[in-house]
Structure formats: structure tokens, C-alpha cells
PDB file of N, CA and C in Angstrom:
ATOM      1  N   UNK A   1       0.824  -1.176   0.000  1.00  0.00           N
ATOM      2  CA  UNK A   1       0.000   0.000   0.000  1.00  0.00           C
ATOM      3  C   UNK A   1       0.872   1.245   0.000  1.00  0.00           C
ATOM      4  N   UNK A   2       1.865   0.882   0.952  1.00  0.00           N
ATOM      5  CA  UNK A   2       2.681   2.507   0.587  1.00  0.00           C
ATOM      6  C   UNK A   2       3.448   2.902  -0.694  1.00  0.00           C
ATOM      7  N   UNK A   3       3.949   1.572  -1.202  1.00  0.00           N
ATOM      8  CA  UNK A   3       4.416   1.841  -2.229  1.00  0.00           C
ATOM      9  C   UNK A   3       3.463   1.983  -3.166  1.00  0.00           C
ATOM     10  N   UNK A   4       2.570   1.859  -3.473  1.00  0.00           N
ATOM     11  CA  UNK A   4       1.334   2.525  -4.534  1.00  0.00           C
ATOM     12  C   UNK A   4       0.853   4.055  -4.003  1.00  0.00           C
ATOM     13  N   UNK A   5       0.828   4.608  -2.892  1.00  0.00           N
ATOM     14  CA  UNK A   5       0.888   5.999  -2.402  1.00  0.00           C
ATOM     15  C   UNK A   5       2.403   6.670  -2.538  1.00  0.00           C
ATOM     16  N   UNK A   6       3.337   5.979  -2.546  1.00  0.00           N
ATOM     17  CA  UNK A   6       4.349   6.979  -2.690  1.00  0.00           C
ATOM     18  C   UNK A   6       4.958   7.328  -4.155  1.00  0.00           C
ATOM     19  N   UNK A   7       3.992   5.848  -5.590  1.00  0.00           N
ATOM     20  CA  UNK A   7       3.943   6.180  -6.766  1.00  0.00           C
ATOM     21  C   UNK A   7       2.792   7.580  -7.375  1.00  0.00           C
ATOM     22  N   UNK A   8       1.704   7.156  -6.288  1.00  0.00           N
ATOM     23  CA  UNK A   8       0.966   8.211  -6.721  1.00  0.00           C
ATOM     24  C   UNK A   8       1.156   9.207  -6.152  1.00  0.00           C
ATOM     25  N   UNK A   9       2.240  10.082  -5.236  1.00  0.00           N
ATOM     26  CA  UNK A   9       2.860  11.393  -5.299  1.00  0.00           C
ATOM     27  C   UNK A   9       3.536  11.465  -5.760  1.00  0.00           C
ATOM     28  N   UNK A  10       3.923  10.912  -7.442  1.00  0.00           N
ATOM     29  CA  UNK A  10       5.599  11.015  -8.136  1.00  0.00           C
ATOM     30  C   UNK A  10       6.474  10.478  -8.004  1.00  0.00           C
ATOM     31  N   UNK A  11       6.810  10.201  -7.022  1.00  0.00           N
ATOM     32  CA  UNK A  11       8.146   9.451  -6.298  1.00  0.00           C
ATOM     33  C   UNK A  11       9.147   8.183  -7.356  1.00  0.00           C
ATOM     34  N   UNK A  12      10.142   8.674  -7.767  1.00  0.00           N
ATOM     35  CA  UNK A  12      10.413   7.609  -8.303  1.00  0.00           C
ATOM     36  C   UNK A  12      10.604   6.382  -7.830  1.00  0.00           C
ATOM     37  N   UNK A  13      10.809   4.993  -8.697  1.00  0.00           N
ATOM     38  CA  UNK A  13      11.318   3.959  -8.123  1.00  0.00           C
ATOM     39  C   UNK A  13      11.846   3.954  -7.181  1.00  0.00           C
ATOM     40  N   UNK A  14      13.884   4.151  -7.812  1.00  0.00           N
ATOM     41  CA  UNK A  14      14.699   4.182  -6.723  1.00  0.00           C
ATOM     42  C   UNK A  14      14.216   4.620  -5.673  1.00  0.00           C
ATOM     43  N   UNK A  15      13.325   5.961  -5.615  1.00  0.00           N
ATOM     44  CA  UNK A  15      12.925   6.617  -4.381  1.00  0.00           C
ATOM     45  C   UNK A  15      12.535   5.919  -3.601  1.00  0.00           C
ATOM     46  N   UNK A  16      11.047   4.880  -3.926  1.00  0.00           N
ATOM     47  CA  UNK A  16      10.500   4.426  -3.396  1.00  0.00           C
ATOM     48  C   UNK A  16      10.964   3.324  -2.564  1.00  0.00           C
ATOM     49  N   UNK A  17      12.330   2.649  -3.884  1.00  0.00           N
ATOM     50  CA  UNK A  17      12.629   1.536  -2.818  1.00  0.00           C
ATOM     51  C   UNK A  17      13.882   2.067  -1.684  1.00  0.00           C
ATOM     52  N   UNK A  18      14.151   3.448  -1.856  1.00  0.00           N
ATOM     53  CA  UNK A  18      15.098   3.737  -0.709  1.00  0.00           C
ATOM     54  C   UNK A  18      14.192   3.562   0.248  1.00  0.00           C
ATOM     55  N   UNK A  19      13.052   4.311  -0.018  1.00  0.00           N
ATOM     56  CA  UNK A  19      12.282   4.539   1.234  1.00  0.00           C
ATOM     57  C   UNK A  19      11.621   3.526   2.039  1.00  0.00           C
ATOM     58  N   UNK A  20      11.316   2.361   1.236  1.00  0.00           N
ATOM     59  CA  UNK A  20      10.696   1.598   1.887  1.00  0.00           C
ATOM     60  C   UNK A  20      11.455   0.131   2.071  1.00  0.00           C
ATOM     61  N   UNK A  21      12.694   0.264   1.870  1.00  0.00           N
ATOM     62  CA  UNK A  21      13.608  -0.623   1.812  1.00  0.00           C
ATOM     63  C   UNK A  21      13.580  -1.789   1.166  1.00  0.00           C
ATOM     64  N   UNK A  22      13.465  -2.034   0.048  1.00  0.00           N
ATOM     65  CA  UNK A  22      13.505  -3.035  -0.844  1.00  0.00           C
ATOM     66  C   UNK A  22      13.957  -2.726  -2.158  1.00  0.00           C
ATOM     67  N   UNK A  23      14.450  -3.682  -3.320  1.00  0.00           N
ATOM     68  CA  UNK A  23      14.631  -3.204  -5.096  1.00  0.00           C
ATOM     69  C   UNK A  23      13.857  -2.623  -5.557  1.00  0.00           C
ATOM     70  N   UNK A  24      14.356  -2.130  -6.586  1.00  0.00           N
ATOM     71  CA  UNK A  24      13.717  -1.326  -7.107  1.00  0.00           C
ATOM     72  C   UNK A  24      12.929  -2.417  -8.025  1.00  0.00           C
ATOM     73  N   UNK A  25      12.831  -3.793  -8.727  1.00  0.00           N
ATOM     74  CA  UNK A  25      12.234  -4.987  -9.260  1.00  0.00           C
ATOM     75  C   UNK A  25      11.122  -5.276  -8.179  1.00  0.00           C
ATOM     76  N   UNK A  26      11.724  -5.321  -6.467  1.00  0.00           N
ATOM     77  CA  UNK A  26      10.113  -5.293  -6.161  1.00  0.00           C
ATOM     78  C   UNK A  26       9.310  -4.200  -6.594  1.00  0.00           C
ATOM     79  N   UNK A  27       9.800  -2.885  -5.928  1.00  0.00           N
ATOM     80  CA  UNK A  27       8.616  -1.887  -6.580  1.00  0.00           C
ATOM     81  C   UNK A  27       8.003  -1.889  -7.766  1.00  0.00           C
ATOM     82  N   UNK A  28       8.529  -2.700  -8.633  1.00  0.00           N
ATOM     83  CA  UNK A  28       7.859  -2.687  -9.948  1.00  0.00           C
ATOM     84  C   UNK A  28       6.662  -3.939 -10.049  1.00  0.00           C
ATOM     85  N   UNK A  29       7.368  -4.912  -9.710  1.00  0.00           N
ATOM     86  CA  UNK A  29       6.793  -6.267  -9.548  1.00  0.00           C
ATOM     87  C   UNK A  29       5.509  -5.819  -8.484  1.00  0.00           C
ATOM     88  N   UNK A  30       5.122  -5.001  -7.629  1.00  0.00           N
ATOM     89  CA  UNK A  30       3.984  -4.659  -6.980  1.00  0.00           C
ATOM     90  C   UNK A  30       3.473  -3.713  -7.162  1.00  0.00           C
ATOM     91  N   UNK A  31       3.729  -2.703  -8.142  1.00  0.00           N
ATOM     92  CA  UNK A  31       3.106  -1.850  -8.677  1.00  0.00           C
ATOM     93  C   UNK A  31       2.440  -2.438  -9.934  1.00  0.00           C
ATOM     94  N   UNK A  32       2.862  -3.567 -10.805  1.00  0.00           N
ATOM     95  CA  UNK A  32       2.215  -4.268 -12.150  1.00  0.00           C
ATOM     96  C   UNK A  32       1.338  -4.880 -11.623  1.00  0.00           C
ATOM     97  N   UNK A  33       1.206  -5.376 -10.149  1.00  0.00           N
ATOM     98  CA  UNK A  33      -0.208  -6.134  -9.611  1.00  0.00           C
ATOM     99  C   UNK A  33      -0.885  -5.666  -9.383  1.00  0.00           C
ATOM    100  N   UNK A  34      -2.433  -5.652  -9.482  1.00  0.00           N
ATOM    101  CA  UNK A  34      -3.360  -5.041  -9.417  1.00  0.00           C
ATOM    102  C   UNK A  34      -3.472  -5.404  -7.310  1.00  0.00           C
ATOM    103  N   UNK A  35      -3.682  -6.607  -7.512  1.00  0.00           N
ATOM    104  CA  UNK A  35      -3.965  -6.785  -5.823  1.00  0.00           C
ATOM    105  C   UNK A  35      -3.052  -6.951  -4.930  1.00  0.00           C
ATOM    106  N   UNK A  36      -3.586  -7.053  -3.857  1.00  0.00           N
ATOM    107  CA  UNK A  36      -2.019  -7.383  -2.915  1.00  0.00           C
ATOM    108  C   UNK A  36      -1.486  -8.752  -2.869  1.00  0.00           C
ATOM    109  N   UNK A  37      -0.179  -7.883  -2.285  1.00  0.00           N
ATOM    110  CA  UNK A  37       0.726  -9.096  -2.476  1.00  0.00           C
ATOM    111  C   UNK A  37       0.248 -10.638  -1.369  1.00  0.00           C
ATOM    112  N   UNK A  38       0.386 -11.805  -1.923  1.00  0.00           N
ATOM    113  CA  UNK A  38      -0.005 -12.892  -1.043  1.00  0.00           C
ATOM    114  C   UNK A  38       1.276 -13.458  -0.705  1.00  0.00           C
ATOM    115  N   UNK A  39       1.697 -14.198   0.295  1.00  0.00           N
ATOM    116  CA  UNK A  39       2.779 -14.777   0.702  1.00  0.00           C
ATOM    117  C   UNK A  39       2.104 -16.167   1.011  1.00  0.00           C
ATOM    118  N   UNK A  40       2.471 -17.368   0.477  1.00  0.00           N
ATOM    119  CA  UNK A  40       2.551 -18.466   0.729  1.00  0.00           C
ATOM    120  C   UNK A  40       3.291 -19.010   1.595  1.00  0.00           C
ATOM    121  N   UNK A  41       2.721 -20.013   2.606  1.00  0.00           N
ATOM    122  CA  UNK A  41       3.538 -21.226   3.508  1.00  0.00           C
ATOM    123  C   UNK A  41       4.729 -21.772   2.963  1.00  0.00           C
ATOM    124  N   UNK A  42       5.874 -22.098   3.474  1.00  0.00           N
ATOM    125  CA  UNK A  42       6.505 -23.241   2.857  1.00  0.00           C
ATOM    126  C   UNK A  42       5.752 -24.497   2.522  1.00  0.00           C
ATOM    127  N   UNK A  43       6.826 -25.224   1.636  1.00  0.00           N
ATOM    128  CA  UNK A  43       6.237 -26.078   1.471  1.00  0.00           C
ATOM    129  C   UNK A  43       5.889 -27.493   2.377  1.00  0.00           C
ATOM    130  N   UNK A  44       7.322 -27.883   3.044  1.00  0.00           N
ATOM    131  CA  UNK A  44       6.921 -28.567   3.847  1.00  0.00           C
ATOM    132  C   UNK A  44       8.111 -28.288   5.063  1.00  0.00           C
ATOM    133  N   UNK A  45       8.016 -28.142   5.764  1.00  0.00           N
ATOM    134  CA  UNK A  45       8.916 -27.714   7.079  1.00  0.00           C
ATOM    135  C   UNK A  45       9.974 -28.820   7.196  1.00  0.00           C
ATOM    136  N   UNK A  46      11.102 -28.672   7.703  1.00  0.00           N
ATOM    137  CA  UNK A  46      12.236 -29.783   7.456  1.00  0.00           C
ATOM    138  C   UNK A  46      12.410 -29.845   8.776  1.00  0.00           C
ATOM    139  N   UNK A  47      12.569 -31.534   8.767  1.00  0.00           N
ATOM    140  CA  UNK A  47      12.858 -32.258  10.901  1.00  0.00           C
ATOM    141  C   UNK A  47      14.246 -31.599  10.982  1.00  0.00           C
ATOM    142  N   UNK A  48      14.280 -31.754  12.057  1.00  0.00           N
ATOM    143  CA  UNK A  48      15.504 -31.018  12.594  1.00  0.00           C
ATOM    144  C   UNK A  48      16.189 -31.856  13.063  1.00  0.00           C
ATOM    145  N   UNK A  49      17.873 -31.310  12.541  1.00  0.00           N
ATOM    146  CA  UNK A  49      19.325 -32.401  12.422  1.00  0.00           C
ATOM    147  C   UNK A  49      18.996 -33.129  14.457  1.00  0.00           C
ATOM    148  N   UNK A  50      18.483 -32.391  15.155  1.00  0.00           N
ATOM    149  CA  UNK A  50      18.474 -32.734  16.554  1.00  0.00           C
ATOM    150  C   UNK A  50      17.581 -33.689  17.076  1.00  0.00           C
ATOM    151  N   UNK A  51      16.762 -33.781  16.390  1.00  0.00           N
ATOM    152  CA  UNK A  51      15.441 -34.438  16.627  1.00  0.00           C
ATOM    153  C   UNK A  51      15.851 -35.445  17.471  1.00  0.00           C
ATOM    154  N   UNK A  52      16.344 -36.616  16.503  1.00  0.00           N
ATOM    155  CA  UNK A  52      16.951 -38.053  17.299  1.00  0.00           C
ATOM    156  C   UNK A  52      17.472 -38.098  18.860  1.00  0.00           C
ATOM    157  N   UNK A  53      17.899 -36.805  18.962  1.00  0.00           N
ATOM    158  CA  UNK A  53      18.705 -36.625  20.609  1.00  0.00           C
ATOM    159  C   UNK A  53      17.655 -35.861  21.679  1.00  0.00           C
ATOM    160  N   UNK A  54      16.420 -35.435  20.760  1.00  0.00           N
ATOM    161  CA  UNK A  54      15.742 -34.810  21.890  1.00  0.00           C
ATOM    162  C   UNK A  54      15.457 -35.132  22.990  1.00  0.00           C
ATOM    163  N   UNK A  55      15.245 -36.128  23.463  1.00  0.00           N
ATOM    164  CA  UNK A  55      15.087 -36.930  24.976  1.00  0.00           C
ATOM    165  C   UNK A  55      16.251 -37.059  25.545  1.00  0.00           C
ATOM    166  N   UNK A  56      17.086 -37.400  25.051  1.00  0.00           N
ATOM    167  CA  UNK A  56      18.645 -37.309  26.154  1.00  0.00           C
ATOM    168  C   UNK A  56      18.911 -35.950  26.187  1.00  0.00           C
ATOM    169  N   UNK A  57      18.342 -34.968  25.208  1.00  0.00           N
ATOM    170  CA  UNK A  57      18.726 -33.127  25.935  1.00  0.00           C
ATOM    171  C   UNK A  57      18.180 -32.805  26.806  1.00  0.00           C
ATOM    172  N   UNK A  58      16.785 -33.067  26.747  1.00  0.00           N
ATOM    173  CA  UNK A  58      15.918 -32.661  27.809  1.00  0.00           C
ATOM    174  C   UNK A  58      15.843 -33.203  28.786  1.00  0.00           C
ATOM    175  N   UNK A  59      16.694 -34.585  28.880  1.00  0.00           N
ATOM    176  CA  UNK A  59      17.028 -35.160  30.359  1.00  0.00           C
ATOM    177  C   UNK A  59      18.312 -34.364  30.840  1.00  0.00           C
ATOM    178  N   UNK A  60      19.077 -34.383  30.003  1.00  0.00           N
ATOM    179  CA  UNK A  60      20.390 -34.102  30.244  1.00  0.00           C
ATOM    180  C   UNK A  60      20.448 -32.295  30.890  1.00  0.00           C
ATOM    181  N   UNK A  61      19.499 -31.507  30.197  1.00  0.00           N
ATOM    182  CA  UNK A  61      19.482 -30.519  30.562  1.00  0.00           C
ATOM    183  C   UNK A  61      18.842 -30.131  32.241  1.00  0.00           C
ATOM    184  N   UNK A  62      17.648 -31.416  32.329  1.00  0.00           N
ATOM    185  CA  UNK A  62      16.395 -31.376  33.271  1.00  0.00           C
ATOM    186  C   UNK A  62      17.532 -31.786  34.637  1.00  0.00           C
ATOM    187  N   UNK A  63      18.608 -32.480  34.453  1.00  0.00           N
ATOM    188  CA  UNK A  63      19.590 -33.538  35.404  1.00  0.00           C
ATOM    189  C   UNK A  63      20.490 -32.255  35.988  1.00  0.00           C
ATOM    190  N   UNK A  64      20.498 -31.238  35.043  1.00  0.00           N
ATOM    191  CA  UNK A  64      21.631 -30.002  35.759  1.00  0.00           C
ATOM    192  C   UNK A  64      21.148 -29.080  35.905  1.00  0.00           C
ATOM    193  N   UNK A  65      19.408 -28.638  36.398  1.00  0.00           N
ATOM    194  CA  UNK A  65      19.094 -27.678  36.433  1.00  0.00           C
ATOM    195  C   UNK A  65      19.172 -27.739  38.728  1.00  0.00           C
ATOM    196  N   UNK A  66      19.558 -26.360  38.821  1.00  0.00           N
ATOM    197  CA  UNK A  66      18.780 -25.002  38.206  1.00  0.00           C
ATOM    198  C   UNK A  66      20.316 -24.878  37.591  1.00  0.00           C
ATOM    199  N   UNK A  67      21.397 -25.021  37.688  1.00  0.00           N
ATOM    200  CA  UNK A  67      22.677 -24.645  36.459  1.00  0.00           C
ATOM    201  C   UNK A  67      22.184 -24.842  34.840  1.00  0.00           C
ATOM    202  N   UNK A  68      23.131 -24.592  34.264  1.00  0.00           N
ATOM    203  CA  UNK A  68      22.528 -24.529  32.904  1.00  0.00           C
ATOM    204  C   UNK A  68      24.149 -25.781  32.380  1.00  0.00           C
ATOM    205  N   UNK A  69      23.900 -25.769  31.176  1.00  0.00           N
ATOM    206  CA  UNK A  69      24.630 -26.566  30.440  1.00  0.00           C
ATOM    207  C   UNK A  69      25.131 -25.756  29.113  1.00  0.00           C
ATOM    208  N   UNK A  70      25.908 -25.089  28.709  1.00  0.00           N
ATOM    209  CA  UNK A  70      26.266 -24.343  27.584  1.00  0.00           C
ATOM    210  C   UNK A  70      25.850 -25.361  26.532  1.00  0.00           C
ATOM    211  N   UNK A  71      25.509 -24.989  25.461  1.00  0.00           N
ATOM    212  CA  UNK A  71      25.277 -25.353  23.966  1.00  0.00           C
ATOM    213  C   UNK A  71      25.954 -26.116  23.206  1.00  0.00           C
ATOM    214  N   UNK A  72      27.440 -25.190  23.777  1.00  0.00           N
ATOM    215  CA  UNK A  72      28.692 -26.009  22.310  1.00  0.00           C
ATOM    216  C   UNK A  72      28.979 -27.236  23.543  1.00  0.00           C
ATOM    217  N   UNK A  73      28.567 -27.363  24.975  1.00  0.00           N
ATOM    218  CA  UNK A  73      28.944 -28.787  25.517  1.00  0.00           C
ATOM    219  C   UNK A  73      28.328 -29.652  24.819  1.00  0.00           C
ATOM    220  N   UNK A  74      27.019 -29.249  24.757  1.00  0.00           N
ATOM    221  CA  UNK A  74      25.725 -30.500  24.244  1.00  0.00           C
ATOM    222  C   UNK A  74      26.044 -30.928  23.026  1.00  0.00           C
ATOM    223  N   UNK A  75      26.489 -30.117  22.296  1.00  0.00           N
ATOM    224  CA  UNK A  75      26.500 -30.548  20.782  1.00  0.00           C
ATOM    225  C   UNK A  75      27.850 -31.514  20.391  1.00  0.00           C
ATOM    226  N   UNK A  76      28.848 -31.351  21.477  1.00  0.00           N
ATOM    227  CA  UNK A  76      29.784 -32.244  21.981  1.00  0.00           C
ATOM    228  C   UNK A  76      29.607 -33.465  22.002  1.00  0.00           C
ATOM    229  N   UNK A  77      28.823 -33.266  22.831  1.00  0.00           N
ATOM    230  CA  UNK A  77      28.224 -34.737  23.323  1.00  0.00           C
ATOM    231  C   UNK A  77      27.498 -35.619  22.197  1.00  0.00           C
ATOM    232  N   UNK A  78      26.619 -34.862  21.816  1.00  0.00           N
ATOM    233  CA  UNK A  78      26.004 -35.960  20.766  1.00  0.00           C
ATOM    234  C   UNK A  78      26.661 -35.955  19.756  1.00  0.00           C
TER     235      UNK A  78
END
């Protein structure tokens, strides 16, 4: 929306995308669309490299609380 208000006070491209921080190919690419822009979901979310160890972290973490366990130890470990 702003960038269709800051075309319709003149504003050039470049202007627009200084101003609103993006290329100047987006400003164009959303000014040639009539409607707004839609953003789609990914497609499918990816398991995580950790998954397999989640129960020995959350023991392992649950076993040294209230201390904590730094990050780069854990990743040590597994």
C-alpha cells in the first residue's frame, strides 16, 4: 500500500525503494499487480538435524538444572 501511495505522489522507483527498503524490481513487480501481495507457507517444514537426541537433551538438561549446560557442551556430546 505505501508503495502505490508513494507512486501516486511522483516518487520515483529508486525513491520508493530507498524509502521503503527493498529493489527497485520489487517496486515494480507490486506496482504491475493489481492486488495485494499474497505470501505463501513453505512447502513442507524440514525435521531437525536434533530431533533423534531430543530426549537425552531434555534429560540431560532437566539432570543439571537449576545450572545450565552451555550449547557447544551438548552438541559435543552428541
Amino acid at each position: 500500500m505505501q508503495i502505490r501511495i508513494l507512486h501516486k505522489q511522483g516518487k520515483s522507483l529508486r525513491a520508493i525503494a530507498c524509502e521503503v527498503g527493498c529493489s527497485v524490481n520489487t517496486v515494480r513487480k507490486y506496482l504491475a499487480t493489481q492486488d495485494a501481495p499474497t505470501f505463501r507457507p513453505a512447502a513442507t517444514p524440514r525435521e531437525s538435524i536434533l530431533k533423534p537426541f531430543e530426549a537425552y537433551l531434555r534429560e540431560r538438561i532437566a539432570s543439571a538444572a537449576p545450572d545450565w549446560i552451555p550449547a557447544t557442551v551438548l552438541w559435543r556430546e552428541i
